[in-house]
N, C-alpha and C. Protein backbone atom coordinates (compact mmCIF):
# COMPACT_ATOMS: atom_id res chain seq x y z
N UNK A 1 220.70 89.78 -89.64
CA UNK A 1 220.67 89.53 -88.21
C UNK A 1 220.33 88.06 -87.97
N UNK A 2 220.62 87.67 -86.78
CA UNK A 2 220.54 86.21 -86.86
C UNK A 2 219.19 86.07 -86.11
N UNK A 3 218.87 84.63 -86.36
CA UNK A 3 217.21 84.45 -85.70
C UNK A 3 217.27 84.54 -84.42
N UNK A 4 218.29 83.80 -83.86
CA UNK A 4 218.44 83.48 -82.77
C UNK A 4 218.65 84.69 -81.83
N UNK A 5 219.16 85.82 -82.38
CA UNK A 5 219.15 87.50 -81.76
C UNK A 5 217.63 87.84 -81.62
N UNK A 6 217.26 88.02 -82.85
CA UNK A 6 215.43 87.78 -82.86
C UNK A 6 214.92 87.45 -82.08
N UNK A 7 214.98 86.11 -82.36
CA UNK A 7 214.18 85.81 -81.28
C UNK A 7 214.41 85.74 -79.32
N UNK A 8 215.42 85.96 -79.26
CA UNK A 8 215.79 86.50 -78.33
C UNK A 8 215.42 87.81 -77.52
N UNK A 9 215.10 88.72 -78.18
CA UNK A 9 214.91 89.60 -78.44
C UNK A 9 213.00 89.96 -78.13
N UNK A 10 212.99 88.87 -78.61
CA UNK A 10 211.60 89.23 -78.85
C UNK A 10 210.11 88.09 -77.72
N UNK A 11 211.57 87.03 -77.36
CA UNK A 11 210.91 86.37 -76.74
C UNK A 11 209.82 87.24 -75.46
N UNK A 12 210.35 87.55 -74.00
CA UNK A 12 209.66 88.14 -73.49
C UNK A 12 208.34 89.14 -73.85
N UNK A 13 208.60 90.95 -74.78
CA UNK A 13 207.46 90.60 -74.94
C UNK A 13 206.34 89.77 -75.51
N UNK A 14 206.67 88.99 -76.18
CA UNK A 14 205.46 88.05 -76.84
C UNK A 14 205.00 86.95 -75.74
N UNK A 15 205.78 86.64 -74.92
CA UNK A 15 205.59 86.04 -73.73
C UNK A 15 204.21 87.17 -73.33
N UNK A 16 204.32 88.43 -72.86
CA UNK A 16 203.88 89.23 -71.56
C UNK A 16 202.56 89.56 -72.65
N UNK A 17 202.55 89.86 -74.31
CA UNK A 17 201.26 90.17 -75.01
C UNK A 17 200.11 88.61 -74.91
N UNK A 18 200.82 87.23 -74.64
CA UNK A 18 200.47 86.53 -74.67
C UNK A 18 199.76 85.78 -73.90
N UNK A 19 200.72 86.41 -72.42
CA UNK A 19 199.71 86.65 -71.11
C UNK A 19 198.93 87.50 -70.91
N UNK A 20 198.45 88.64 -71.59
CA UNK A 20 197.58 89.78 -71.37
C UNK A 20 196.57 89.28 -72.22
N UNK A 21 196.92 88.42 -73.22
CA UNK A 21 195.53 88.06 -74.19
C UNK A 21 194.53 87.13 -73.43
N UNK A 22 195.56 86.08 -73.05
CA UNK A 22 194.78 85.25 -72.25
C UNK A 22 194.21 85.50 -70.93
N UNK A 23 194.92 86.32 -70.37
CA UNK A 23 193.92 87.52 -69.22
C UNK A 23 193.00 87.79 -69.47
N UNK A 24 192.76 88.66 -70.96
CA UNK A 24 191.49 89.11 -71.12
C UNK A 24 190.68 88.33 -71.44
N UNK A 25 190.98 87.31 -72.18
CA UNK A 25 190.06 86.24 -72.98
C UNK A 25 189.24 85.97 -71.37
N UNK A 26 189.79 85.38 -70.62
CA UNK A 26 189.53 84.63 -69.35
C UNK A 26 188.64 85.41 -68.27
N UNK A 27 189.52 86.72 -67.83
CA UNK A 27 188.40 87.50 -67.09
C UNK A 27 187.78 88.43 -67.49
N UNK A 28 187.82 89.21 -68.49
CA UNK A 28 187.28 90.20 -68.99
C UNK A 28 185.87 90.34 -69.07
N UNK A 29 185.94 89.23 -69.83
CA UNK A 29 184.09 89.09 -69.77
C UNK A 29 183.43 88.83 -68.76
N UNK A 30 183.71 87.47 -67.72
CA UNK A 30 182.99 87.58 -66.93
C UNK A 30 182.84 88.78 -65.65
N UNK A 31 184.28 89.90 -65.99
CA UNK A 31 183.74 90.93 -65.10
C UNK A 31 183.11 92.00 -65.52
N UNK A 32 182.44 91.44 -67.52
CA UNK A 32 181.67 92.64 -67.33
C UNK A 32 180.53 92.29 -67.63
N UNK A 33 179.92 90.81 -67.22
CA UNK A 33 178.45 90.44 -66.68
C UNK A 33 178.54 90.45 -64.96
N UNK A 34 179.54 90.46 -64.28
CA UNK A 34 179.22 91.10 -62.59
C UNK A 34 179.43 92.56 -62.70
N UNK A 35 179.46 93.18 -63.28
CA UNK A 35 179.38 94.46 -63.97
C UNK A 35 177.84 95.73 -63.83
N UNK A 36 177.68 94.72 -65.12
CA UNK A 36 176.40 95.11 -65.75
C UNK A 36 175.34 94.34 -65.76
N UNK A 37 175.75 92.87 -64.86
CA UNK A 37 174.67 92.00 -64.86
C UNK A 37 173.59 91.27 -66.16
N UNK A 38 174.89 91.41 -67.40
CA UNK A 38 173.87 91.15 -68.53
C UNK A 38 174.14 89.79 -69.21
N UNK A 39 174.41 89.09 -68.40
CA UNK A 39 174.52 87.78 -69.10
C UNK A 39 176.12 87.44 -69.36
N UNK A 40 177.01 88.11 -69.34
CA UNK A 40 178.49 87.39 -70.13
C UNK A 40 179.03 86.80 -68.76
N UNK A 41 179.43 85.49 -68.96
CA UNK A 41 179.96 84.69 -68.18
C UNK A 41 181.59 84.01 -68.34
N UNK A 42 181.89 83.09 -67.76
CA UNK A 42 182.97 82.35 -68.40
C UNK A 42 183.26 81.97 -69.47
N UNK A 43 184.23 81.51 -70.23
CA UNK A 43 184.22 81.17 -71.88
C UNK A 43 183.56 79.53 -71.46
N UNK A 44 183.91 79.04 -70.63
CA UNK A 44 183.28 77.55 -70.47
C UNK A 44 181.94 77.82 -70.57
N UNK A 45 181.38 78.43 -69.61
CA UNK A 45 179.92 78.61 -69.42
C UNK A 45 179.17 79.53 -70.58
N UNK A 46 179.42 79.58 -71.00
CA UNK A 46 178.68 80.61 -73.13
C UNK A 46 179.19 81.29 -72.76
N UNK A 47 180.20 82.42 -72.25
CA UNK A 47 180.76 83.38 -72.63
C UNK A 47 179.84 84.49 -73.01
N UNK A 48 179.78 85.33 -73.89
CA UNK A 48 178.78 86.51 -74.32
C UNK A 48 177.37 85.73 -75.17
N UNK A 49 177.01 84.84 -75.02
CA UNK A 49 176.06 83.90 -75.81
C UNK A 49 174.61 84.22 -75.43
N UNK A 50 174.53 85.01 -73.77
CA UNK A 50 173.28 85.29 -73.52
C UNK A 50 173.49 86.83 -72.64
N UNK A 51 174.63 87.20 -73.52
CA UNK A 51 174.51 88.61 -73.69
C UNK A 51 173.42 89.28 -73.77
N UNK A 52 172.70 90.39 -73.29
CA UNK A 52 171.55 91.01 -73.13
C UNK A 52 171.96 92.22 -74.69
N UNK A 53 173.08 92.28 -75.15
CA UNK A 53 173.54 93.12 -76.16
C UNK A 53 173.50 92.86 -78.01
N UNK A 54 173.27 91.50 -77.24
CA UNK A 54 173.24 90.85 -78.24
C UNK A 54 171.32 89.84 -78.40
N UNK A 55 170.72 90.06 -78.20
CA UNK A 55 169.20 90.28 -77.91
C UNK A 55 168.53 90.98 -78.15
N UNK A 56 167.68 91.03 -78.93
CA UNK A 56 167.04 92.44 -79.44
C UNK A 56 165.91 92.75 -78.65
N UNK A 57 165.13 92.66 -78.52
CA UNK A 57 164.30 92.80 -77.41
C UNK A 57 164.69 92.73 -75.68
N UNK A 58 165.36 92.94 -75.46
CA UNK A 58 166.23 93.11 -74.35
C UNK A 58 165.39 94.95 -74.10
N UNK A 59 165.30 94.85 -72.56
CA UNK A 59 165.24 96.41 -72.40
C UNK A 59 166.09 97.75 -72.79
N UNK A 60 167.44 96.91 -71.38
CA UNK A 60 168.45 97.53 -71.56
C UNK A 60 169.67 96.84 -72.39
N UNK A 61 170.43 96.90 -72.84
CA UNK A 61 171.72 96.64 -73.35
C UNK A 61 172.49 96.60 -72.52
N UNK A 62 173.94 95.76 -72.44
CA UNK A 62 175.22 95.84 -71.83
C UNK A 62 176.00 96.77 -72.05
N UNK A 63 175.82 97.87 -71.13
CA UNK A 63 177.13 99.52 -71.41
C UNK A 63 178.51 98.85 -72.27
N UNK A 64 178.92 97.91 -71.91
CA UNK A 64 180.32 97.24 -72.23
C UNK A 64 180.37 96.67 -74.01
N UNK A 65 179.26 95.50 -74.01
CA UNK A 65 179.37 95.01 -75.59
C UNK A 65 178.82 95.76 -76.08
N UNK A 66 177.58 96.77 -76.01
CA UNK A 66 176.70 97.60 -76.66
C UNK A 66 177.90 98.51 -77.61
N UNK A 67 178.43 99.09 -76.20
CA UNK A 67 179.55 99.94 -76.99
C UNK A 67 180.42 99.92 -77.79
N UNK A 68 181.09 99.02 -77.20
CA UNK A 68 182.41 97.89 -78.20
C UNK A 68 181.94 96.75 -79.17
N UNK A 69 180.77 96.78 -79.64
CA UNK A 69 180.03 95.33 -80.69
C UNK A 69 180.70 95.23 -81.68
N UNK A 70 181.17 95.97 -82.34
CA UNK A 70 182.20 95.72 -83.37
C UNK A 70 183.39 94.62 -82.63
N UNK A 71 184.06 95.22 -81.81
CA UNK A 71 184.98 94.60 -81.15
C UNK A 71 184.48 93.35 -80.18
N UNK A 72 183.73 93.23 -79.79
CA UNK A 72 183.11 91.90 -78.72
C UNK A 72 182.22 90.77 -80.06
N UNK A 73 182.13 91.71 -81.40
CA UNK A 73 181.87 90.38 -82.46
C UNK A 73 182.76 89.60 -82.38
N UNK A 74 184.15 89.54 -82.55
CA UNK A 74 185.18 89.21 -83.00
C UNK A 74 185.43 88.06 -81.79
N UNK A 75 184.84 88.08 -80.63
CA UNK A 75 184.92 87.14 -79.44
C UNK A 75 184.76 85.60 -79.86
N UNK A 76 184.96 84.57 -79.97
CA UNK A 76 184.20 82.98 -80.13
C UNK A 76 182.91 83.31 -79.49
N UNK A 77 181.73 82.69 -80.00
CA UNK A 77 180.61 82.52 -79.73
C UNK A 77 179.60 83.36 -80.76
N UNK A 78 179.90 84.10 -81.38
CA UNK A 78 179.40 84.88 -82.56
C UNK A 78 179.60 84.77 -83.49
């Protein structure tokens, strides 16, 4: 098959996965410190860095990274 079918082909979704990544990267977090109120902010501003989930002595935990910590490691800033 030729590349150019390929990639043709393939352009859009990688376009639309590429905009959904950077969606999440961007708002995700900070809507789930207006959320849960636990610290995750903008990626400019530390991002999950003063995460309450990531704090051990913290009362409560963040419902959101608490749950997903495997997956919210993998974020920049950790």
């Amino acid at each position: 098959m030729n590349v150019m079918i390929i990639w043709s082909r393939l352009r859009r979704p990688l376009a639309v996965a590429l905009f959904a990544a950077v969606f999440a990267y961007i708002f995700i977090t900070p809507l789930c410190g207006w959320l849960f109120s636990c610290g995750c902010d903008w990626p400019w501003r530390g991002f999950t860095q003063h995460c309450n989930a990531f704090i051990a002595t913290a009362p409560e935990k963040c419902a959101w990274c608490a749950t997903h910590w495997r997956l919210s490691q993998l974020w920049p800033g950790h």
